[in-house]
Every structure is written in structure tokens, then in C-alpha cells.
C-alpha atoms as a PDB file:
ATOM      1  CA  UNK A   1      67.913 120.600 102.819  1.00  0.00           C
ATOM      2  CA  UNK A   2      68.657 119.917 106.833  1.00  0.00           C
ATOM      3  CA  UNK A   3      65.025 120.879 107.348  1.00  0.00           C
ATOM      4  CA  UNK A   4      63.960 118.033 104.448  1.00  0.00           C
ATOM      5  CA  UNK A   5      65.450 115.261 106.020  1.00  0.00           C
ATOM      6  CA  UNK A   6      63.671 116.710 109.418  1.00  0.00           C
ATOM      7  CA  UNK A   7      67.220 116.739 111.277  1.00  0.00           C
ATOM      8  CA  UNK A   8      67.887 119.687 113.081  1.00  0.00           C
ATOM      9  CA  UNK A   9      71.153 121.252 114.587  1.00  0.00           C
ATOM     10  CA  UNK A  10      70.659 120.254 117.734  1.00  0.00           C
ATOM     11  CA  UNK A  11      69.698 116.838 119.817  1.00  0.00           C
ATOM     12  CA  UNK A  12      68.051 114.537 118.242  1.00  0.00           C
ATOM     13  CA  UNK A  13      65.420 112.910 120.030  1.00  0.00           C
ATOM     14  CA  UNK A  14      65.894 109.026 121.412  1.00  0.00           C
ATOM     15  CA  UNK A  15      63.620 106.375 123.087  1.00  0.00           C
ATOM     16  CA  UNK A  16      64.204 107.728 126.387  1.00  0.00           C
ATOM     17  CA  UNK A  17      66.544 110.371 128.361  1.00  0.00           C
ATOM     18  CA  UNK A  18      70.171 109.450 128.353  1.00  0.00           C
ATOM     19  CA  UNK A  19      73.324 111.611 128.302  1.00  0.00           C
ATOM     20  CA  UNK A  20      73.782 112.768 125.108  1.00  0.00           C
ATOM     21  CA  UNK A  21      75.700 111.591 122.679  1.00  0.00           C
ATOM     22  CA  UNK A  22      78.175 114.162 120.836  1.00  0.00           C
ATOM     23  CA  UNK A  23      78.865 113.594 116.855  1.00  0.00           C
ATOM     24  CA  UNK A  24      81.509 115.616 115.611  1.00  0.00           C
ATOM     25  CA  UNK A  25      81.548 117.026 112.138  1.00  0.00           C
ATOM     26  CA  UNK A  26      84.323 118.685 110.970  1.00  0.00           C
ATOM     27  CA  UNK A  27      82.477 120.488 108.540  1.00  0.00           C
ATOM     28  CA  UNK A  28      79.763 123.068 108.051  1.00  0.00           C
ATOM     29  CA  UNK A  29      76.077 122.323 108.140  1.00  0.00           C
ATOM     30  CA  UNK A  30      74.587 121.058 105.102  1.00  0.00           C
ATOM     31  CA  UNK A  31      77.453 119.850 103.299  1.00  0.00           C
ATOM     32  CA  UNK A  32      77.393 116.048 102.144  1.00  0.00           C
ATOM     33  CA  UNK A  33      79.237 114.982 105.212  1.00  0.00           C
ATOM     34  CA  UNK A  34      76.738 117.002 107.602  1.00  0.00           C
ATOM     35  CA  UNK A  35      74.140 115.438 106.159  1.00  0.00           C
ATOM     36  CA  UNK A  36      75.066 111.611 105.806  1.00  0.00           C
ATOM     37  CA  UNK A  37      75.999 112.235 109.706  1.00  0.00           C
ATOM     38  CA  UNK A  38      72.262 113.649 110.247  1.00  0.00           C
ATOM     39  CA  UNK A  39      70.783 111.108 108.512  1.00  0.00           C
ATOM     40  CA  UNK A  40      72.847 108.112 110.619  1.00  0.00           C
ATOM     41  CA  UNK A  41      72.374 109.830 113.812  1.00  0.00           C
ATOM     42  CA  UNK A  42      69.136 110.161 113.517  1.00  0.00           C
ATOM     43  CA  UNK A  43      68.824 106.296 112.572  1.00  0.00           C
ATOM     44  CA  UNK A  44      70.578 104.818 115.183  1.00  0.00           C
ATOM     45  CA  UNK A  45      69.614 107.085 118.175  1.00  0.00           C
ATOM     46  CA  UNK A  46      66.808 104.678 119.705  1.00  0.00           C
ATOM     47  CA  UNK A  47      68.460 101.816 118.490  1.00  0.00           C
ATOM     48  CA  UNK A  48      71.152 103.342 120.968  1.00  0.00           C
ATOM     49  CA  UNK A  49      68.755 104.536 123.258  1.00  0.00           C
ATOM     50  CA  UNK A  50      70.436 107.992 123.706  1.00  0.00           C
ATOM     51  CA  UNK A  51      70.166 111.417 122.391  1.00  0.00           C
ATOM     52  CA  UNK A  52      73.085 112.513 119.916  1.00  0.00           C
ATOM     53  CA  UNK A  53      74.132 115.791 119.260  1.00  0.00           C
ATOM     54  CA  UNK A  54      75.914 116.654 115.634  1.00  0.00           C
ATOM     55  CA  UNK A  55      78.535 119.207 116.724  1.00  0.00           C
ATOM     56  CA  UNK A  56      79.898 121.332 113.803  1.00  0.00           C
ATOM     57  CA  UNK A  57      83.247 122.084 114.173  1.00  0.00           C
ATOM     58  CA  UNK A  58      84.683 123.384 110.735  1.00  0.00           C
ATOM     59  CA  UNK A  59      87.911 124.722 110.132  1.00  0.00           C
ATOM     60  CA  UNK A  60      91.666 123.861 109.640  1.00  0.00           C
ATOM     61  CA  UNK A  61      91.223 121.004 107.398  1.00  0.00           C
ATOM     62  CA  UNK A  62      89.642 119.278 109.558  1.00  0.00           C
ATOM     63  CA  UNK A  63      92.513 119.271 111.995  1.00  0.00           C
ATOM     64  CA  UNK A  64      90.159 121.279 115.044  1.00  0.00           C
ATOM     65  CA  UNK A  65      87.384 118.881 114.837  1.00  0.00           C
ATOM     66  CA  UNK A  66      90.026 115.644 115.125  1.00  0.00           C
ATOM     67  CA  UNK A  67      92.239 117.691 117.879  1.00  0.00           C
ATOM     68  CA  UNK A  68      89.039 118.049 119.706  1.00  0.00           C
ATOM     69  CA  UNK A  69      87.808 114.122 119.771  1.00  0.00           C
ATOM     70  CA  UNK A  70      91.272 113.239 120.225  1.00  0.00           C
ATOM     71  CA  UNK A  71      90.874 114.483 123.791  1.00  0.00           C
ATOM     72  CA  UNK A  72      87.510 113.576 124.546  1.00  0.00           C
ATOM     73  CA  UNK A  73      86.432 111.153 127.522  1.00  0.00           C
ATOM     74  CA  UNK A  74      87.014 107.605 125.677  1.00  0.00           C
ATOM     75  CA  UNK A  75      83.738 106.068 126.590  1.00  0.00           C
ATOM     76  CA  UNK A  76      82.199 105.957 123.205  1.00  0.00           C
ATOM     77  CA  UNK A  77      80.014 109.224 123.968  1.00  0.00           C
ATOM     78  CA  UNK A  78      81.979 111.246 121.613  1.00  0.00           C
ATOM     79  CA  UNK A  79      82.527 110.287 118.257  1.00  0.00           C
ATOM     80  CA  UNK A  80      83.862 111.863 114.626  1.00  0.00           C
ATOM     81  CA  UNK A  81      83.516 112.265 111.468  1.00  0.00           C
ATOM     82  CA  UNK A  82      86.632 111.252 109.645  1.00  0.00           C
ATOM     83  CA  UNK A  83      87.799 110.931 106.131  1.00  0.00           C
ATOM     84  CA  UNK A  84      90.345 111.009 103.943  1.00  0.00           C
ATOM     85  CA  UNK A  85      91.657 114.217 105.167  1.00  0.00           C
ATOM     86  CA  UNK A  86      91.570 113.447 109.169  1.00  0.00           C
ATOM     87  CA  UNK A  87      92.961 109.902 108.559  1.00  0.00           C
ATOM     88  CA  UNK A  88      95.011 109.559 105.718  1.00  0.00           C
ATOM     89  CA  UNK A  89      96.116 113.085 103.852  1.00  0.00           C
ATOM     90  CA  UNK A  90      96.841 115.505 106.782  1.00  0.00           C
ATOM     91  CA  UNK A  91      99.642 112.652 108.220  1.00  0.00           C
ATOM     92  CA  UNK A  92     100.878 112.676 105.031  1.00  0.00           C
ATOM     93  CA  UNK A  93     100.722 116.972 103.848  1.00  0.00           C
ATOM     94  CA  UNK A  94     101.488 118.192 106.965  1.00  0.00           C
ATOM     95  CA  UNK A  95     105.070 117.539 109.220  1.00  0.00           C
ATOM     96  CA  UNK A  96     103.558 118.378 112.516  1.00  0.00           C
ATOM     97  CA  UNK A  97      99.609 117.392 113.465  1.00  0.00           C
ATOM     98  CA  UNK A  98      98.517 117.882 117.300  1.00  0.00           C
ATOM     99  CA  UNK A  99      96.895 114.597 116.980  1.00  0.00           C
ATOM    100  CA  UNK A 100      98.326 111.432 115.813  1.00  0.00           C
ATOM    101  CA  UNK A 101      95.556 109.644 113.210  1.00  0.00           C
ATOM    102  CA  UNK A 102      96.568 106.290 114.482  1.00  0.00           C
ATOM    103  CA  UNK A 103      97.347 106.495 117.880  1.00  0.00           C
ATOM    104  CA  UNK A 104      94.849 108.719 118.924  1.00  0.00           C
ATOM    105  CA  UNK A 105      91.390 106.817 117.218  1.00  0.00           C
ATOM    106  CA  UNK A 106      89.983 103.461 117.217  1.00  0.00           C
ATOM    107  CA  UNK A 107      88.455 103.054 114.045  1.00  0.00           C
ATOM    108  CA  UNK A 108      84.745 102.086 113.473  1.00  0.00           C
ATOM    109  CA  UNK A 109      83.274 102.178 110.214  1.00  0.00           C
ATOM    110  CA  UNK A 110      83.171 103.745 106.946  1.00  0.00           C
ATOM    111  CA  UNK A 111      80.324 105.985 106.562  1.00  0.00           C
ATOM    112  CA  UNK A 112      79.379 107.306 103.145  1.00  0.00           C
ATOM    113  CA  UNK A 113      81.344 107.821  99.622  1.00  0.00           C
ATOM    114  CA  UNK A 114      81.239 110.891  98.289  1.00  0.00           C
ATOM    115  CA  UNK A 115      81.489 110.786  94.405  1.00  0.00           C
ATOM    116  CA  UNK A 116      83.639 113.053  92.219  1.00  0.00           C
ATOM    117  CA  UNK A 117      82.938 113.563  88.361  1.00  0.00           C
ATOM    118  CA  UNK A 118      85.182 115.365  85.853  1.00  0.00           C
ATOM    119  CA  UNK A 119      83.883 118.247  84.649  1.00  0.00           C
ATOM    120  CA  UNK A 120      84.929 121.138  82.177  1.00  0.00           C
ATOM    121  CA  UNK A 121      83.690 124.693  81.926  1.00  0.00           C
ATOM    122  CA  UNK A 122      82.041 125.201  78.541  1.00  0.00           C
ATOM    123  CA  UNK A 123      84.843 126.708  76.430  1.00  0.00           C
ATOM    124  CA  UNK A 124      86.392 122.739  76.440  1.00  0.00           C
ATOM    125  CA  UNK A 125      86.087 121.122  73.240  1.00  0.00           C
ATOM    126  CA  UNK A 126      85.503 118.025  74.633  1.00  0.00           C
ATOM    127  CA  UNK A 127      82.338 116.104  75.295  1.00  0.00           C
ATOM    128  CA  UNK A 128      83.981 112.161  76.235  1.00  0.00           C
ATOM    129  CA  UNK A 129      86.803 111.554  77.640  1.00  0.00           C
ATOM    130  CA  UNK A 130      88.780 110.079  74.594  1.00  0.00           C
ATOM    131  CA  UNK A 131      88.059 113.958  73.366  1.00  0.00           C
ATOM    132  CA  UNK A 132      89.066 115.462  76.406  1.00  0.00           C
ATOM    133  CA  UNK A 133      92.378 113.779  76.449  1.00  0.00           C
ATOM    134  CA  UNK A 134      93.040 114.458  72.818  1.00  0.00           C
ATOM    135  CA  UNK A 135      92.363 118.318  74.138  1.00  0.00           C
ATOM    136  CA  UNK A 136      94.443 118.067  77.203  1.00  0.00           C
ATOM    137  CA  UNK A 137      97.546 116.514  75.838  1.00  0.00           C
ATOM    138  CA  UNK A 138      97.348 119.206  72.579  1.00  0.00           C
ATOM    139  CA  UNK A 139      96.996 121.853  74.867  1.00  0.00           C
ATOM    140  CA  UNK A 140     100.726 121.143  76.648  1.00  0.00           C
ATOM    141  CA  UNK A 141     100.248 121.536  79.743  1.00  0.00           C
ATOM    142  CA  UNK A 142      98.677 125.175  80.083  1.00  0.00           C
ATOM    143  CA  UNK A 143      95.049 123.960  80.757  1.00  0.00           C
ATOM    144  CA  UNK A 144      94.362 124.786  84.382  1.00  0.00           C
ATOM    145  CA  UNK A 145      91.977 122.508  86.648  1.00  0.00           C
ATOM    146  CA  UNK A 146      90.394 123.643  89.637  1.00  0.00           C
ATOM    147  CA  UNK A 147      90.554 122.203  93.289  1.00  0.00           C
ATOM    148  CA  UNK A 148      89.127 122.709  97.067  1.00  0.00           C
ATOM    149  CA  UNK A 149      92.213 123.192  97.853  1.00  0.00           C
ATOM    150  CA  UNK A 150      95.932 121.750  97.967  1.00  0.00           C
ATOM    151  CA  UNK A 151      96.101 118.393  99.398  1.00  0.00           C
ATOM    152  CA  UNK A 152      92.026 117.928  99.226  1.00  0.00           C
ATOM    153  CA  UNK A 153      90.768 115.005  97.615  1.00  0.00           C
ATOM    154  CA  UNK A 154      89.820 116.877  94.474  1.00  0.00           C
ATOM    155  CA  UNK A 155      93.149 118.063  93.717  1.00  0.00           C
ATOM    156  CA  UNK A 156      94.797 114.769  94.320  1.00  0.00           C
ATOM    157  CA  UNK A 157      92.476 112.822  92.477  1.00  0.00           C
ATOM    158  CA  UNK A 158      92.896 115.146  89.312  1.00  0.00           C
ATOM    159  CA  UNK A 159      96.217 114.746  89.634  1.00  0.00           C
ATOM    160  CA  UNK A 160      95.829 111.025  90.094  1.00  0.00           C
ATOM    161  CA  UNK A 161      94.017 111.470  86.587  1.00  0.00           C
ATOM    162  CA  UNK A 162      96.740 113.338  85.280  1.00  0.00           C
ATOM    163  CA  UNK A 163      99.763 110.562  85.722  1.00  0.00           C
ATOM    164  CA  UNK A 164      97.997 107.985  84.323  1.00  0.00           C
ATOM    165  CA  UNK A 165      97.256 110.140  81.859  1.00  0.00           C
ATOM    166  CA  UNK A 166     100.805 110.881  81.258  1.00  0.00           C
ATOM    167  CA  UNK A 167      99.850 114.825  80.964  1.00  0.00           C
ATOM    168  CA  UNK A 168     100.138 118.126  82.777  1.00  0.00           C
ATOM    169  CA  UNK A 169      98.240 121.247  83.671  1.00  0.00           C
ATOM    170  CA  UNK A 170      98.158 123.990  86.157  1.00  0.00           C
ATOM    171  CA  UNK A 171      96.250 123.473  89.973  1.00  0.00           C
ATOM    172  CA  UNK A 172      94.284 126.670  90.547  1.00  0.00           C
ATOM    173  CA  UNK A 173      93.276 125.767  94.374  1.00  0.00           C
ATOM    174  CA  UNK A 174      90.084 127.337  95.568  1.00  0.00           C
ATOM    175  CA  UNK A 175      88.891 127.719  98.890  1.00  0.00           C
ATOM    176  CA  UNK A 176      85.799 125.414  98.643  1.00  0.00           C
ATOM    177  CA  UNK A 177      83.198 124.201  96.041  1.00  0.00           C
ATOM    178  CA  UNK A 178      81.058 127.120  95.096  1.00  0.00           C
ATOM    179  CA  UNK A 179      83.597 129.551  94.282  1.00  0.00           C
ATOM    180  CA  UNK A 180      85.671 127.098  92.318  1.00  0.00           C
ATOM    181  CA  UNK A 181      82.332 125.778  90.284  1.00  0.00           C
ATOM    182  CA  UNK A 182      81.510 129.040  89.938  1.00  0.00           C
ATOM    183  CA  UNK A 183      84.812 130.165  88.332  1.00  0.00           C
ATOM    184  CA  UNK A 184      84.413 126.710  86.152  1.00  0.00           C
ATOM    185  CA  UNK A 185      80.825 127.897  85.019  1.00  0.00           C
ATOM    186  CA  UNK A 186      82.631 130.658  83.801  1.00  0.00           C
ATOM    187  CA  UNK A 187      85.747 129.876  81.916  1.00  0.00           C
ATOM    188  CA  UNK A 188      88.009 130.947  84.445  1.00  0.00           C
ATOM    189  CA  UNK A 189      89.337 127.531  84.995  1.00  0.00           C
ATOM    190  CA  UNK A 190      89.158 124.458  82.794  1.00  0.00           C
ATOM    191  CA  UNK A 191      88.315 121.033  84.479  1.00  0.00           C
ATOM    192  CA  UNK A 192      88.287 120.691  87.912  1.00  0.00           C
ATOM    193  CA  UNK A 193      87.091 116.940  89.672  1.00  0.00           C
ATOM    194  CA  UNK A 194      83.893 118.279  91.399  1.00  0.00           C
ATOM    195  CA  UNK A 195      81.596 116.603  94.601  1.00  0.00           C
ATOM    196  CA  UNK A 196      78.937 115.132  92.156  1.00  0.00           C
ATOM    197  CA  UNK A 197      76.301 116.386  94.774  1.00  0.00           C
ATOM    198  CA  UNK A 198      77.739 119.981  94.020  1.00  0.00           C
ATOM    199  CA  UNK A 199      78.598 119.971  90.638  1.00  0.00           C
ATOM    200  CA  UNK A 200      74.919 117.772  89.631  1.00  0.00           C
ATOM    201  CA  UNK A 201      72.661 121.511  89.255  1.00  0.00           C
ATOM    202  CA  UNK A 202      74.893 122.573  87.458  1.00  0.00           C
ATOM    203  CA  UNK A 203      75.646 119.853  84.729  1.00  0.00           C
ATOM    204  CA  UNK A 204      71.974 119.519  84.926  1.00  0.00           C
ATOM    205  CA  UNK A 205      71.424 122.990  83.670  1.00  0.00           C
ATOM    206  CA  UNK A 206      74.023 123.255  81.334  1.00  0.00           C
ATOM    207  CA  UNK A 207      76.738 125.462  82.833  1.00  0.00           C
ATOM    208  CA  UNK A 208      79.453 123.034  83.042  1.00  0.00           C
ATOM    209  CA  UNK A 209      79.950 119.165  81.344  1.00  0.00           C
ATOM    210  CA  UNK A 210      80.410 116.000  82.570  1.00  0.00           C
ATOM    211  CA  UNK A 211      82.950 114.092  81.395  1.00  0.00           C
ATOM    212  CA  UNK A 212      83.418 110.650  83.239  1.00  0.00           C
ATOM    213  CA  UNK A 213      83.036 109.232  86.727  1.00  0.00           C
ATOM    214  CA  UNK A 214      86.409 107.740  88.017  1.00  0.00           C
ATOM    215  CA  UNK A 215      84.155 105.221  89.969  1.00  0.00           C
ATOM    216  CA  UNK A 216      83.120 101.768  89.298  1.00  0.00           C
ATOM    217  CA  UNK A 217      79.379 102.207  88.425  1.00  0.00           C
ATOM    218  CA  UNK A 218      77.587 105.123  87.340  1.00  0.00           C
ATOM    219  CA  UNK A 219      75.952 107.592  89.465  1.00  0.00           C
ATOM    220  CA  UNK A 220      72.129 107.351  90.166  1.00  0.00           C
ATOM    221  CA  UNK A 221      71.741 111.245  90.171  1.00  0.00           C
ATOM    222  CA  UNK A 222      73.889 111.126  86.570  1.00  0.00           C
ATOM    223  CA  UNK A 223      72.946 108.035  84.947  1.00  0.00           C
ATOM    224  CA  UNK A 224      73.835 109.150  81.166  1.00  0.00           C
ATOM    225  CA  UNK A 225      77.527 110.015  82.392  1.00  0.00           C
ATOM    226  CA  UNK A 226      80.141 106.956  82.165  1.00  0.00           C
ATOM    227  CA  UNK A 227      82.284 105.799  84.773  1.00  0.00           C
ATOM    228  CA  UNK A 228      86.235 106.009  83.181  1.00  0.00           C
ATOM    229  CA  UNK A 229      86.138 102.577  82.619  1.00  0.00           C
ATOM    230  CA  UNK A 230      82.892 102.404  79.910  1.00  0.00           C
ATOM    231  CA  UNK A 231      85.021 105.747  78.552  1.00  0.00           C
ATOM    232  CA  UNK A 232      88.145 103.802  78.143  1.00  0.00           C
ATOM    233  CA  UNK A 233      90.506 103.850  80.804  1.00  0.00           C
ATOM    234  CA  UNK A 234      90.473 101.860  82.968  1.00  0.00           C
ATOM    235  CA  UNK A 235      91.601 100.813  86.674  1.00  0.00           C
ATOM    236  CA  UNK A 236      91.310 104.320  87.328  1.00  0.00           C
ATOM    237  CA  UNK A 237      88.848 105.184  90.616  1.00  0.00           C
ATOM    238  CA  UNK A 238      88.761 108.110  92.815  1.00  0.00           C
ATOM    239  CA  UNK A 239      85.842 108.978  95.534  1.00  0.00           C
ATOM    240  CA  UNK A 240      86.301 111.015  98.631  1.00  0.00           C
ATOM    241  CA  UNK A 241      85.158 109.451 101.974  1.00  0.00           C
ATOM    242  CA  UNK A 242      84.323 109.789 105.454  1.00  0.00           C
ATOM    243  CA  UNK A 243      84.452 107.041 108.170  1.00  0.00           C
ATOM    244  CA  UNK A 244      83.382 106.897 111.690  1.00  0.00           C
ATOM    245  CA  UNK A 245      86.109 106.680 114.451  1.00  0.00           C
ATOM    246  CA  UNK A 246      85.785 107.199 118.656  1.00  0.00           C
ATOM    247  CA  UNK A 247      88.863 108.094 120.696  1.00  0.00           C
ATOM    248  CA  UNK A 248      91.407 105.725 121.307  1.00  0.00           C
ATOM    249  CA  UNK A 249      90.423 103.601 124.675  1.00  0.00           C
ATOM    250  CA  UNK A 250      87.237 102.849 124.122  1.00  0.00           C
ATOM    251  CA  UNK A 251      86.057  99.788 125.176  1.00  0.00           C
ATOM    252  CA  UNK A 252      85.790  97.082 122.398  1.00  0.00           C
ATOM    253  CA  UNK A 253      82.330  96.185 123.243  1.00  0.00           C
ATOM    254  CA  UNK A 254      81.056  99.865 122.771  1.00  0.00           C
ATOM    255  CA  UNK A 255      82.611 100.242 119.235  1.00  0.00           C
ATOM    256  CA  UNK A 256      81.079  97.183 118.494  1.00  0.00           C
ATOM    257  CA  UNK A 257      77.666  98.361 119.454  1.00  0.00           C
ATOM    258  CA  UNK A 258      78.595 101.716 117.791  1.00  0.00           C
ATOM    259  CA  UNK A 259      79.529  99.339 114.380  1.00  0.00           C
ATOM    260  CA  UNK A 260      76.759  97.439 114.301  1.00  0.00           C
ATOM    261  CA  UNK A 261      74.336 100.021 114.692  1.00  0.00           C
ATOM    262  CA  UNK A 262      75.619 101.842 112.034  1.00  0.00           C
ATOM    263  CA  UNK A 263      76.384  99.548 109.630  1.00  0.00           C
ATOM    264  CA  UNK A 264      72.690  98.362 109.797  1.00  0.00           C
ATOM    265  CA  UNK A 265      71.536 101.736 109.435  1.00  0.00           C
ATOM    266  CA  UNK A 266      73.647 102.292 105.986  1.00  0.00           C
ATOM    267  CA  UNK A 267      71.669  98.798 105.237  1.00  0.00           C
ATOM    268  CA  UNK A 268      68.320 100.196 105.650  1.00  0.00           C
ATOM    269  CA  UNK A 269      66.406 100.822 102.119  1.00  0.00           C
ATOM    270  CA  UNK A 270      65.174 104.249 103.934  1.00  0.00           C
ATOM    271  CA  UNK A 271      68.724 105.382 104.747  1.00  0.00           C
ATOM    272  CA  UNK A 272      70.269 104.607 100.961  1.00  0.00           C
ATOM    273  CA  UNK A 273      67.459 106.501  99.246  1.00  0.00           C
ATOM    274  CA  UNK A 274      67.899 109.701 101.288  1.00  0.00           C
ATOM    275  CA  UNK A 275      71.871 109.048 100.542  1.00  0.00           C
ATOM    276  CA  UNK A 276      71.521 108.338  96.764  1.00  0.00           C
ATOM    277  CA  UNK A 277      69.340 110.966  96.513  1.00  0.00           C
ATOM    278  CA  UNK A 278      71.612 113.284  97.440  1.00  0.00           C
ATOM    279  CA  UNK A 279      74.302 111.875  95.317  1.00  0.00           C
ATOM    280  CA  UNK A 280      75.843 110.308  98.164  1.00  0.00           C
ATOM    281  CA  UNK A 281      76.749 106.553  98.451  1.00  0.00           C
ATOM    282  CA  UNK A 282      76.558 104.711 101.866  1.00  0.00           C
ATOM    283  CA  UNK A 283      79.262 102.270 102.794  1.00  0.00           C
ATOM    284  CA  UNK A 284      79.640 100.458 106.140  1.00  0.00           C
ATOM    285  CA  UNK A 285      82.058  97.309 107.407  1.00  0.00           C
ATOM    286  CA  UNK A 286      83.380  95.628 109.698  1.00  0.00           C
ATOM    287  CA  UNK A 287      86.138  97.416 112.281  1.00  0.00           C
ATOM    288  CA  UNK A 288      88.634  94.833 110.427  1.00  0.00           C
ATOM    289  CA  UNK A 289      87.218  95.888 106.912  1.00  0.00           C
ATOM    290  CA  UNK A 290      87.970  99.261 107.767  1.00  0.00           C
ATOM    291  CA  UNK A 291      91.181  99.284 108.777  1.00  0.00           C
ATOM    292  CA  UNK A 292      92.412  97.121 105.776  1.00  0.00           C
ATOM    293  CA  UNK A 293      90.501  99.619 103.654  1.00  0.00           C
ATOM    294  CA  UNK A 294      92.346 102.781 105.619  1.00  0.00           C
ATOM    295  CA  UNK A 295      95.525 101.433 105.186  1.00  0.00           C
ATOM    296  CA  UNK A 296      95.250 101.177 100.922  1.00  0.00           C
ATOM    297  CA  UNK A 297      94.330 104.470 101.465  1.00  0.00           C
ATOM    298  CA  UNK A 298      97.306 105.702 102.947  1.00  0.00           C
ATOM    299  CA  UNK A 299      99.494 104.004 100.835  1.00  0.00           C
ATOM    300  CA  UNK A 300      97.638 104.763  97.209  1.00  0.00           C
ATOM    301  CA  UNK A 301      97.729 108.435  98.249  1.00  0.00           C
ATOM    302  CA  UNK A 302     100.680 109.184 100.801  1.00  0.00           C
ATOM    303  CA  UNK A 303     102.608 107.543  97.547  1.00  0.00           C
ATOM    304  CA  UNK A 304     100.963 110.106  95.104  1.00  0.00           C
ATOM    305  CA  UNK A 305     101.746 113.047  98.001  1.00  0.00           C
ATOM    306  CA  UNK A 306     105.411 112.228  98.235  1.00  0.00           C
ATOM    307  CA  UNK A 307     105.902 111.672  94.376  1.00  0.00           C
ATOM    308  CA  UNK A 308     104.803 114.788  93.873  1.00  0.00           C
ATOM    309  CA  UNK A 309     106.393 116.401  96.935  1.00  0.00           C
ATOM    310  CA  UNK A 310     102.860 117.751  98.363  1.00  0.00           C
ATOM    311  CA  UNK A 311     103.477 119.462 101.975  1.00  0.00           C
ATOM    312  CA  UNK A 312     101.326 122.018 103.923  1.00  0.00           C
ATOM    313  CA  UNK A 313     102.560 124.281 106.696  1.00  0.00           C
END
């Protein structure tokens, strides 16, 4: 797939020699994340004039990557990745972080949406979502739904799901998408909220079903699935997300450059085909935009994580 959108692992090439750049992802290669990066980088490169380097740098939800670009040179050469989990989650599931999400970044853009559908394995007796909740609430509360883990976007969405729902069921956690598809595929689990991009094969083919999107169109890559509102319940939304932040310091006019690069690069027709295409949806904003859209964040979800008393070690 890297090799597709002709973006390697290294440097990617500008209009002339500069220092290079250094993108941090704090995820593995290929994933939607990776790839949105790839595809930006590569897009705004000789805009920027200058070289940029995606640096994966996976592990410890996310926490290793964020550490890192916390203490990088703040002179807008180093920038990161950063969702959901850097920005708003980890403050809120863990008591001690060696960074500090607000002190430590200047915020520049959102990046990229990355849709999550409900699915069910096939043993479910439910094929819409008025069916599914029939089955769910009959079932009282012994249906177990799968996650990327506790505190991931997946598992708090679900859970989202399941208090307006008014209903319970058991969190299997999982340490990433393929195993806990893979366990869904086979009846090990029963629902899980799934990375469209991941879980798209697979309702393609058969192995698992598609309930409802808990976003507020349909999906491109899906079209015949319903958002939750066309299925009935409404006001209910869930994506995961990643943004675009630089260390904290760096000097207004450079994350302005960094912005508006960007943000026209999410614009161009080019950029939102690859995106869509991979089940991905590209956002972008203004530095203002994204710290007013940040801060819902924290509060719609560091209000589910203490309700439910969510903490991580």
C-alpha cells in the first residue's frame, strides 16, 4: 500500500536541498495514520521547500512518539502526529504522563478522521441496528464487544454506544485490529466498533456485518451501510482522529506556514481521493478551529473516562 501511493520510509524528495524535516508517527508503517501522514508530507514538501522525513515511532500508546517531540528543537523542524490518544485520552487514563499535552505542544491542525463502523461477527441475529439493539438488550448484558485496547477510541466509543443505549456487555480488549477482527470473524467476540479501513475486506467478503456508522454521512468505501442517525438514533457520532501539533515555542509565523500548507493540501481533489479511498476522511482548520475542536474533545470523553472510572497504569 506505502509503495501505491509511491511514499517511501525514508526522505521524501523537495524542490531543493534543505535540512530535513522530521514527521513523527506514533504508529507503525502502513496503518491509516502512516499513511494520511505520507500522503501530506509528500504534498506539502516543495510547497515547503524542504525534505521531510516520516519517523515511525510506535509503542506505549503513543506516549514515546509525544515524549520524543516534546523535547525536540522548537523551530518547526519536528513535528507529530497526534490524536485522540496523545491529546485528549492519555491526560485523562493515565495519572502520570512524561509530557504534558497542553503545555508541551502548540497545536496546528487536524489531519484526517478515521471512521469507525459497528460490526458483529456472524452468529448476531441482527442485520440493522433497531435489530441489534432488540438483541443486545435481550441478551442482558453477557454479549461481549471487542476493542484495541482499554482507553482506545474503539472501546470508548462502544461504550459511548452503550449509555445511550441504556445497555451493557463485556470489553474483551485486544492488542490491535487484526487479532481482534479476526476473533470477531470468528465468533469469539460479538460486536466490536472497528477502523472502517480495517474492518471494509472483511464486511466486503462476508465474514463480519455492518451495522451502522456513528458518523454524520455515510462512508464512500460503504455506501449501502447507514450512519446511526438514518438507523434511528440519533445525535450519536464517534470517529477517531489525528491532528498535527509542533513543540511548544515555535514561532507563530512557522505554524502558520506549517497550517496553511497543510490545510491546502487536505483541500486538494488529489489528496481526498487517495484519503477516501482508503476509507479515510481529511479534515484541516484553522489553529483557532482546532483548539476549540480539542477542547470538546476532552470534555465529551474525559467525562465518559471518569464516569466510568477508566485509569491506566
Amino acid at each position: 500500500m506505502v509503495a501505491g501511493l509511491g511514499l517511501g520510509l525514508g526522505g521524501i524528495t523537495a524542490a531543493r536541498a534543505e535540512p530535513p524535516a522530521r514527521w513523527v508517527v506514533p504508529y507503525s508503517a502502513g496503518g491509516g495514520s502512516d499513511l494520511a501522514t505520507r500522503i501530506v508530507a509528500q504534498k506539502i514538501s516543495p510547497v515547503l521547500q524542504q525534505n521531510i522525513v516520516v519517523d515511525n515511532k510506535p509503542g506505549g500508546a503513543t506516549i514515546l512518539a509525544a515524549q520524543d517531540v516534546a523535547r525536540a528543537k522548537a523551530d518547526g523542524a519536528t513535528l507529530l502526529t497526534a490524536g485522540q490518544g496523545t491529546l485528549v485520552l492519555n491526560p485523562a487514563l493515565y495519572p502520570k504522563l512524561p509530557y504534558d499535552a497542553k503545555a508541551d505542544f502548540t497545536l496546528v491542525t487536524p489531519l484526517v478522521r478515521l471512521p469507525v463502523v459497528l460490526v458483529t461477527s456472524p452468529r448476531v441475529p441482527a442485520h440493522t441496528l433497531a435489530e441489534f439493539i432488540q438483541w443486545l438488550k435481550a441478551d442482558g448484558g453477557k454479549a461481549t464487544y471487542a476493542s484495541v485496547g482499554t482507553g482506545s477510541p474503539h472501546h470508548l466509543s462502544a461504550q459511548l454506544m452503550l449509555d445511550r443505549l441504556k445497555a451493557q456487555a463485556v470489553h474483551v480488549p485486544y492488542k490491535g485490529t487484526p487479532p481482534a477482527l479476526q476473533d470477531l470473524a470468528g465468533n469469539q467476540v460479538d460486536f466490536m466498533m472497528a477502523d472502517l479501513s480495517a474492518a471494509a475486506p472483511l464486511i466486503r467478503a462476508g465474514r463480519i456485518r455492518a451495522i451502522a456508522l456513528p458518523a454524520e454521512q455515510r462512508a464512500a468505501v460503504l455506501p449501502n451501510v447507514p450512519t446511526f442517525a438514518e438507523a434511528g438514533l440519533a445525535d450519536f457520532t464517534a470517529f477517531a482522529w489525528q491532528g498535527v501539533v509542533v513543540p511548544a515555542g515555535t514561532p507563530s509565523a512557522t505554524v502558520d506556514k506549517l497550517n496553511a500548507a497543510i490545510v491546502a493540501a487536505l483541500k486538494d481533489p488529489a489528496v481526498v481521493k487517495q484519503m477516501q479511498d482508503l476509507g479515510l476522511e481529511p479534515m484541516g482548520d484553522s489553529r483557532a478551529g482546532f483548539a476549540a475542536f480539542v477542547g470538546r474533545e476532552q470534555a465529551k470523553w474525559g467525562a465518559l473516562i471518569r464516569a466510568h472510572h477508566i485509569t491506566l497504569e
